[in-house]
Protein backbone atom coordinates (compact mmCIF):
# COMPACT_ATOMS: atom_id res chain seq x y z
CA UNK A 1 39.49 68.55 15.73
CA UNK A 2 40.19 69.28 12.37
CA UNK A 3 41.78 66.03 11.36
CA UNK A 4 40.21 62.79 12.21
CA UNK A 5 41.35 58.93 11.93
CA UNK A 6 39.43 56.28 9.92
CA UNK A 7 39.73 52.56 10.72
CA UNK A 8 37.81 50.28 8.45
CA UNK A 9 37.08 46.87 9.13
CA UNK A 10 37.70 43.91 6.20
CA UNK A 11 34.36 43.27 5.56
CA UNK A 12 33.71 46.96 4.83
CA UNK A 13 34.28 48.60 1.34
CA UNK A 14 35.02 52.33 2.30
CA UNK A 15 35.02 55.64 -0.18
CA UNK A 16 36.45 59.21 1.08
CA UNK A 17 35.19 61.74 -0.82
CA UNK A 18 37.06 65.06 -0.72
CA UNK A 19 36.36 68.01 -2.31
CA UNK A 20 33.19 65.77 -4.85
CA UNK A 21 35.88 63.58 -5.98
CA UNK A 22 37.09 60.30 -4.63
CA UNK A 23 40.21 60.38 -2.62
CA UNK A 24 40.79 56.81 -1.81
CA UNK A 25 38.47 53.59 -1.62
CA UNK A 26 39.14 50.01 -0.29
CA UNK A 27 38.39 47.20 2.39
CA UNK A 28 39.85 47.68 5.73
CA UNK A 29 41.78 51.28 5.04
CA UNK A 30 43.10 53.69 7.71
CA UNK A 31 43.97 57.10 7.13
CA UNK A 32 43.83 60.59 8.24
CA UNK A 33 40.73 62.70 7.45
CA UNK A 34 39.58 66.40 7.44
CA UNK A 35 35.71 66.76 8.21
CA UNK A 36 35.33 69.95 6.53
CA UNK A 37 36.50 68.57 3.36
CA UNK A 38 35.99 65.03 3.58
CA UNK A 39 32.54 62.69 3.16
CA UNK A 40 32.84 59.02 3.96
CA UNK A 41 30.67 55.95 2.75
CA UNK A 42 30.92 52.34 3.93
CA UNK A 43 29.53 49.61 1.63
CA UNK A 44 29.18 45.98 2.80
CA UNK A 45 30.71 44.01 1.28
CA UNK A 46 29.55 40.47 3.11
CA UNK A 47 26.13 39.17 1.82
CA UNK A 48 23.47 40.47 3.19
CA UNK A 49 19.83 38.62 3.97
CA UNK A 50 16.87 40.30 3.24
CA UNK A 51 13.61 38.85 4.35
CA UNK A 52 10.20 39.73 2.66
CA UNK A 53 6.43 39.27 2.94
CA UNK A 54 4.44 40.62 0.28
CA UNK A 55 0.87 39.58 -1.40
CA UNK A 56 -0.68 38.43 -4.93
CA UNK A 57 -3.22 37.50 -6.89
CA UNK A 58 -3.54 33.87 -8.55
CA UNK A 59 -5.57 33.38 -11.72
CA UNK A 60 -8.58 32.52 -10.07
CA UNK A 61 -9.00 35.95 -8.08
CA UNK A 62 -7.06 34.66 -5.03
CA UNK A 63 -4.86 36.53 -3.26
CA UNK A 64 -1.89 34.65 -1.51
CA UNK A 65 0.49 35.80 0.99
CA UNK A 66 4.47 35.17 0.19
CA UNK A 67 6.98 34.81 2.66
CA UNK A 68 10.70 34.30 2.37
CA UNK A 69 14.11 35.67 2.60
CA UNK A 70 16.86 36.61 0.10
CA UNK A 71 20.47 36.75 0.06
CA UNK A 72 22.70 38.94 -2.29
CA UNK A 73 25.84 41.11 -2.04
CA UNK A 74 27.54 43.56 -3.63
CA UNK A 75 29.79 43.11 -6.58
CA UNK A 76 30.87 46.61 -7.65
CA UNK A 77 30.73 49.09 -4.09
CA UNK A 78 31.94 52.20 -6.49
CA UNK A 79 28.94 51.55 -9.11
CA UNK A 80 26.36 51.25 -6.14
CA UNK A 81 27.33 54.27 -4.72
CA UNK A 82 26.37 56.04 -7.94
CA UNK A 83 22.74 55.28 -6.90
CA UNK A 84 22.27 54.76 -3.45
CA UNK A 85 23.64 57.03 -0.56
CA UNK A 86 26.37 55.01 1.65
CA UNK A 87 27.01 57.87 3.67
CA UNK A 88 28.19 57.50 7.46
CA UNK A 89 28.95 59.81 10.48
CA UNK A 90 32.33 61.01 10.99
CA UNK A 91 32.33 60.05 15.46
CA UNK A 92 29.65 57.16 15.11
CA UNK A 93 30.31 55.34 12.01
CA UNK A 94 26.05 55.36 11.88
CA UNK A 95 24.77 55.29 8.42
CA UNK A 96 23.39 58.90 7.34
CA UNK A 97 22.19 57.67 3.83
CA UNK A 98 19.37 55.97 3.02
CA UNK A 99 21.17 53.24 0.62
CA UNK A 100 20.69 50.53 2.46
CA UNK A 101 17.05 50.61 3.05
CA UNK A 102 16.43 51.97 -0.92
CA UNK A 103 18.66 48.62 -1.50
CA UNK A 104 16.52 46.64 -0.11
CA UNK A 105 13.27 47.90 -1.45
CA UNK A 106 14.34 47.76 -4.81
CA UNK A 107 15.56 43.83 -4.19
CA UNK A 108 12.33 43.10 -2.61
CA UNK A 109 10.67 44.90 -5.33
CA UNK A 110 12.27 42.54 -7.69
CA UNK A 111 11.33 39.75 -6.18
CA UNK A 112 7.83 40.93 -6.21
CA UNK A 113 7.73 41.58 -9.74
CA UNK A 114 9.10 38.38 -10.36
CA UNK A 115 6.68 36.44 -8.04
CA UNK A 116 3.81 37.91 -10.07
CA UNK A 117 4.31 37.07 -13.05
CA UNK A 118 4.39 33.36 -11.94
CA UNK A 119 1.16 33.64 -9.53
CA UNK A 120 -0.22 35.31 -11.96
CA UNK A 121 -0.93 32.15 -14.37
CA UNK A 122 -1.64 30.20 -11.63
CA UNK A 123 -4.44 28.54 -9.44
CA UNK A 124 -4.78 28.98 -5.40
CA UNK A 125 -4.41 25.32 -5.29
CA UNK A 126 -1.27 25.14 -7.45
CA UNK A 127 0.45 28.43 -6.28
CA UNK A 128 0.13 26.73 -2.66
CA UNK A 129 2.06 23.83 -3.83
CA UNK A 130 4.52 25.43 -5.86
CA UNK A 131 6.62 27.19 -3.35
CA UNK A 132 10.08 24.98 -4.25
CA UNK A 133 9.73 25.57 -7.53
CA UNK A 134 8.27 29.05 -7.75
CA UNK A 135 12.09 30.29 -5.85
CA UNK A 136 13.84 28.64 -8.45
CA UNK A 137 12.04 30.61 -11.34
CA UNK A 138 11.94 33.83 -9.48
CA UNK A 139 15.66 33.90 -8.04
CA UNK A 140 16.51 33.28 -11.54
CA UNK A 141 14.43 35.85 -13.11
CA UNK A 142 16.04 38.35 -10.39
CA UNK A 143 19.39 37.08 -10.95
CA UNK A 144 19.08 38.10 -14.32
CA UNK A 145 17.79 41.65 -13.64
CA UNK A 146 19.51 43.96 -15.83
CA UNK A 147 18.94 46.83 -13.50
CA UNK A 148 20.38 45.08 -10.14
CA UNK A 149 23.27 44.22 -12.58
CA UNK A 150 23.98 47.75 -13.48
CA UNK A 151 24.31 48.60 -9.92
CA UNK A 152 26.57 46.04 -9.29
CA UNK A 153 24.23 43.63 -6.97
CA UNK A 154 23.58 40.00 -7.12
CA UNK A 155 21.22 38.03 -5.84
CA UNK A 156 22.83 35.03 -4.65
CA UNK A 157 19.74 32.96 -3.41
CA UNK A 158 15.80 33.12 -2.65
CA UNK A 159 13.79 31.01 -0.53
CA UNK A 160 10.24 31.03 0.07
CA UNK A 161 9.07 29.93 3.57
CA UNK A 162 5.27 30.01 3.02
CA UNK A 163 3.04 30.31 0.30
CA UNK A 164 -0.32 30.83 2.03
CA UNK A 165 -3.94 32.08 1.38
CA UNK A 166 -5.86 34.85 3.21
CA UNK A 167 -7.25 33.15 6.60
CA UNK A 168 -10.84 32.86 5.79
CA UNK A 169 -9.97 30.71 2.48
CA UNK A 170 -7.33 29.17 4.55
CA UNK A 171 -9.79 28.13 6.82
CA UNK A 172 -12.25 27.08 3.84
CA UNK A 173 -9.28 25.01 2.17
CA UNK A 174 -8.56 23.80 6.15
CA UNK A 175 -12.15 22.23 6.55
CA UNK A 176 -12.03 20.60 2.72
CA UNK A 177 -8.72 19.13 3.68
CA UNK A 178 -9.51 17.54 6.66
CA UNK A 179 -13.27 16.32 5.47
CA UNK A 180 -11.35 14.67 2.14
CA UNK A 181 -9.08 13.30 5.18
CA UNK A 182 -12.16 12.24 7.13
CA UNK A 183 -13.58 10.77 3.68
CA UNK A 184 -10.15 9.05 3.52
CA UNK A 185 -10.37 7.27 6.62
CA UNK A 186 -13.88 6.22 6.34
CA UNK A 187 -12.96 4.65 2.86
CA UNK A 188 -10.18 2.62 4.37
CA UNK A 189 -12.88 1.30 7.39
CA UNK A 190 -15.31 0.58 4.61
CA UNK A 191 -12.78 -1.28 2.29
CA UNK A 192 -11.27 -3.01 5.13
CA UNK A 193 -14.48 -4.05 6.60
CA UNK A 194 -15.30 -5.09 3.03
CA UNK A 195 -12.08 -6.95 2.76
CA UNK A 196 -12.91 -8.66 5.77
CA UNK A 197 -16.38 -9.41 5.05
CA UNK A 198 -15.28 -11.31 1.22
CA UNK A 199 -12.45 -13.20 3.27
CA UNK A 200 -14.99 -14.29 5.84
CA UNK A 201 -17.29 -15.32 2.47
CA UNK A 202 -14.01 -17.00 0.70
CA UNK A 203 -13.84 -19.10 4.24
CA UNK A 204 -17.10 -20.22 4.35
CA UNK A 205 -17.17 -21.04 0.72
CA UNK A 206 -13.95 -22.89 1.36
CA UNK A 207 -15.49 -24.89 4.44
CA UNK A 208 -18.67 -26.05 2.19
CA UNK A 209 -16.95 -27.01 -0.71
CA UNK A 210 -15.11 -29.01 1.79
CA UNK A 211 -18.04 -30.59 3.34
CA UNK A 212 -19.42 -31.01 -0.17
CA UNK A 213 -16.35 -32.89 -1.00
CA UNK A 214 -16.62 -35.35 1.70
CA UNK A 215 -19.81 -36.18 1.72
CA UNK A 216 -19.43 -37.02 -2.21
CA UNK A 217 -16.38 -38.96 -0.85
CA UNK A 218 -18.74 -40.60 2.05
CA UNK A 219 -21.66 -41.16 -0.48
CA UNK A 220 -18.94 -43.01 -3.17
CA UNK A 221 -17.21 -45.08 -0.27
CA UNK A 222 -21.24 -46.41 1.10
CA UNK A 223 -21.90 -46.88 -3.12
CA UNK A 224 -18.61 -48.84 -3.19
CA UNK A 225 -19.00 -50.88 0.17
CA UNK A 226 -22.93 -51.69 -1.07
CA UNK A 227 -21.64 -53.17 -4.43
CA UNK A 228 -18.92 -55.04 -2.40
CA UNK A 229 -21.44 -56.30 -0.51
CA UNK A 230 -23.81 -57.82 -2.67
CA UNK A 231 -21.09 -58.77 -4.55
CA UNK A 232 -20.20 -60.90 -1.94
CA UNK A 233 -24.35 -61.65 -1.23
CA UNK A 234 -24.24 -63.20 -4.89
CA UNK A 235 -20.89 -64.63 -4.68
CA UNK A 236 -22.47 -66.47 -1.21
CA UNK A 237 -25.68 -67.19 -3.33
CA UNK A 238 -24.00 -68.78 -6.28
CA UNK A 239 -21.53 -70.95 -4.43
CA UNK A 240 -24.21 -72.23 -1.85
CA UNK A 241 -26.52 -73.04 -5.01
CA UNK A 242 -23.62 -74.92 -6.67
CA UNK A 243 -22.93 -76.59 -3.31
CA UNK A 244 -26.95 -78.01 -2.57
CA UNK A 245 -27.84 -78.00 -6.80
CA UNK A 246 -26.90 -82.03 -6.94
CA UNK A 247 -29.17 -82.33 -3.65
CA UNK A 248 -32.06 -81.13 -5.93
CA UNK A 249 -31.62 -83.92 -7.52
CA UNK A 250 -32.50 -86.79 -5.16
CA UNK A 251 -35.12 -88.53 -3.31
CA UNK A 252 -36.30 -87.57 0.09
CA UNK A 253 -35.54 -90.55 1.59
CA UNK A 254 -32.19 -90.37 0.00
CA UNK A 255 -31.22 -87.07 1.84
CA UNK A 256 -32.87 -88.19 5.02
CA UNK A 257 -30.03 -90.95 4.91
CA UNK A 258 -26.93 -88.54 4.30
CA UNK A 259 -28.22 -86.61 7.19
CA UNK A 260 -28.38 -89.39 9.34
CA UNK A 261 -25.00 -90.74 8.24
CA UNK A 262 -23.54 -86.77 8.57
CA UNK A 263 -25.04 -86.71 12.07
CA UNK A 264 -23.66 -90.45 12.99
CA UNK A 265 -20.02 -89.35 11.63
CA UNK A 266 -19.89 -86.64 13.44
CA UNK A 267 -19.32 -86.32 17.31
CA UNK A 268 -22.19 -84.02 18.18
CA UNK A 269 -24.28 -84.12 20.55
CA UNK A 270 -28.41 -84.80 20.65
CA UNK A 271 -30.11 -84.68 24.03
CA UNK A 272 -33.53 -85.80 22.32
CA UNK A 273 -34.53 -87.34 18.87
CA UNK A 274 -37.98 -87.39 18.31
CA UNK A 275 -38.93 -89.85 15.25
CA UNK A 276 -42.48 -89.45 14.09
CA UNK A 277 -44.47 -92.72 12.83
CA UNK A 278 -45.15 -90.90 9.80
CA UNK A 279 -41.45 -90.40 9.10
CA UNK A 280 -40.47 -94.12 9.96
CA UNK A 281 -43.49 -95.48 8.11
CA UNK A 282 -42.55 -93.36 5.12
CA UNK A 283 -39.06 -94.99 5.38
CA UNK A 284 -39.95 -98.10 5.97
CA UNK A 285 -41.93 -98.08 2.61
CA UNK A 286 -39.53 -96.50 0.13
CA UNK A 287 -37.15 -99.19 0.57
CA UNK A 288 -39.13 -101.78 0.76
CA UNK A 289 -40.26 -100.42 -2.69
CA UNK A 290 -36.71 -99.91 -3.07
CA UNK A 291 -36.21 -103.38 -2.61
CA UNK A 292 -38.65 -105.31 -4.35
CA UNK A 293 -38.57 -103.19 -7.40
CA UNK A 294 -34.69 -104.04 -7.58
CA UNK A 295 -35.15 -107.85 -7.99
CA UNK A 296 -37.88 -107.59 -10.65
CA UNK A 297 -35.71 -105.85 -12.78
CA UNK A 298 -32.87 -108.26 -12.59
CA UNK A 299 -35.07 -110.77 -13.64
CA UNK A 300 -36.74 -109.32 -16.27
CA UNK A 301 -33.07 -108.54 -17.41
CA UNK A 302 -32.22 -112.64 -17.28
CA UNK A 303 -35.50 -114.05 -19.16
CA UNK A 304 -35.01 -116.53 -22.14
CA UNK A 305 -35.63 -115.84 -24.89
């Protein structure tokens, strides 16, 4: 046939080229085409995600693998066309140009560039950790690529899946990890064994400073109850020596009598009274002592004089 229809779609940016100069351009177009004449080039214009794997080398010799994915689109489909081939087959619509895959070279390329500069001024240990921040600094860096610019790309965002090392130092960093975890754990056992072990100690001090305490309290209550007591001993003492200290003070035979009177007033009883001739004798002859010294000193108180 020598004239064709076209019928883009609206997320496609299409150029007809006839004759080495463009005819028409736009999203979504249909029109009427001669082959022989006529070259036709679709650019997307949705974003597009491009994912990427690459490797570097940190600061200390290491190389590290990156893994990720970027998005960016198109801004300018007549401006990219100037550098990368768009082209498409008249019956198919297949791409014939290489544009797409050159596009996404050079982005990943970008990205690469980017990404060195950063690993390149840092450690294993802190490219490995960086991955959040290292796709903030390198989408910006590529955002701000005057060459992607020029060709009317942008590079809407950048994410970076994995940082990672080669697998024999990725095994090395592996077994460090999991010994410092293994130190970890044994740390926590030993300091909670220790904690147990001082509040166990605390406890036992506790208990015998408690024991301590009452026995001081035990040996102060048998110190207080001893002084009470011979308190009272003396108190006992004193008052029976006031009681029996006029007693001292007479004659046998005299207290012999106040017993017997105490006993006589008294209704108590005595099954046996045993009177000894000594004690009756020695009676008998105090008062008759008692008696006859009596009279003589009456009269020697009446002589004349």
């Amino acid at each position: 046939m020598l004239i064709r229809r076209y019928k883009g779609s609206p997320d496609t940016h299409v150029i007809q080229f006839e004759n080495g100069k463009v005819k028409r351009h736009g999203r979504g177009l249909s029109f009427f085409y001669m082959p022989v004449t006529t070259v036709l080039m679709e650019v997307p214009m949705v974003s597009q995600d491009v994912p990427f794997v690459f490797t570097e080398t940190t600061i200390d010799h290491q190389e590290v693998a990156l893994q990720g994915i970027m998005t960016y689109h198109i801004t300018d489909p007549l401006l990219v066309t100037n550098s990368h081939d768009f082209t498409i087959g008249y019956d198919t619509k297949v791409p014939h140009g290489d544009g797409r895959e050159k596009l996404t070279m050079r982005l990943v390329n970008a990205v690469q560039g980017a990404a060195r500069r950063v690993i390149a001024d840092m450690s294993l240990e802190e490219a490995l950790a960086a991955a959040a921040n290292l796709s903030v600094i390198v989408v910006e860096a590529v955002s701000n690529h005057q060459a992607l610019s020029d060709a009317g790309i942008m590079v809407e965002a950048l994410h970076f899946s994995s940082v990672r090392a080669m697998p024999e130092i990725q095994k090395a960093l592996q077994t460090d990890y999991r010994e410092r975890l293994q130190k970890q754990a044994d740390d926590a056992i030993y300091a909670r064994r220790a904690s147990a072990i001082e509040n166990e100690r605390e406890l036992k001090q506790r208990e015998l400073a408690t024991e301590v305490e009452i026995e001081q309290r035990r040996i102060e209550l048998v110190n207080t109850q001893v002084r009470n007591k011979l308190a009272e001993a003396e108190a006992d003492a004193k008052a029976e020596r006031m009681k029996l200290e006029p007693y001292g003070e007479l004659e046998p035979q005299v207290l012999i009598g106040l017993a017997l009177k105490d006993w006589a007033g008294h209704e108590s009883s005595i099954g046996n009274l045993t009177i000894t001739p000594d004690m009756l004798s020695g009676l008998t002859g105090w008062l008759n002592s008692a008696n006859t010294t009596k009279p003589e000193s009456i009269g020697d108180d009446h002589q004349p004089g």
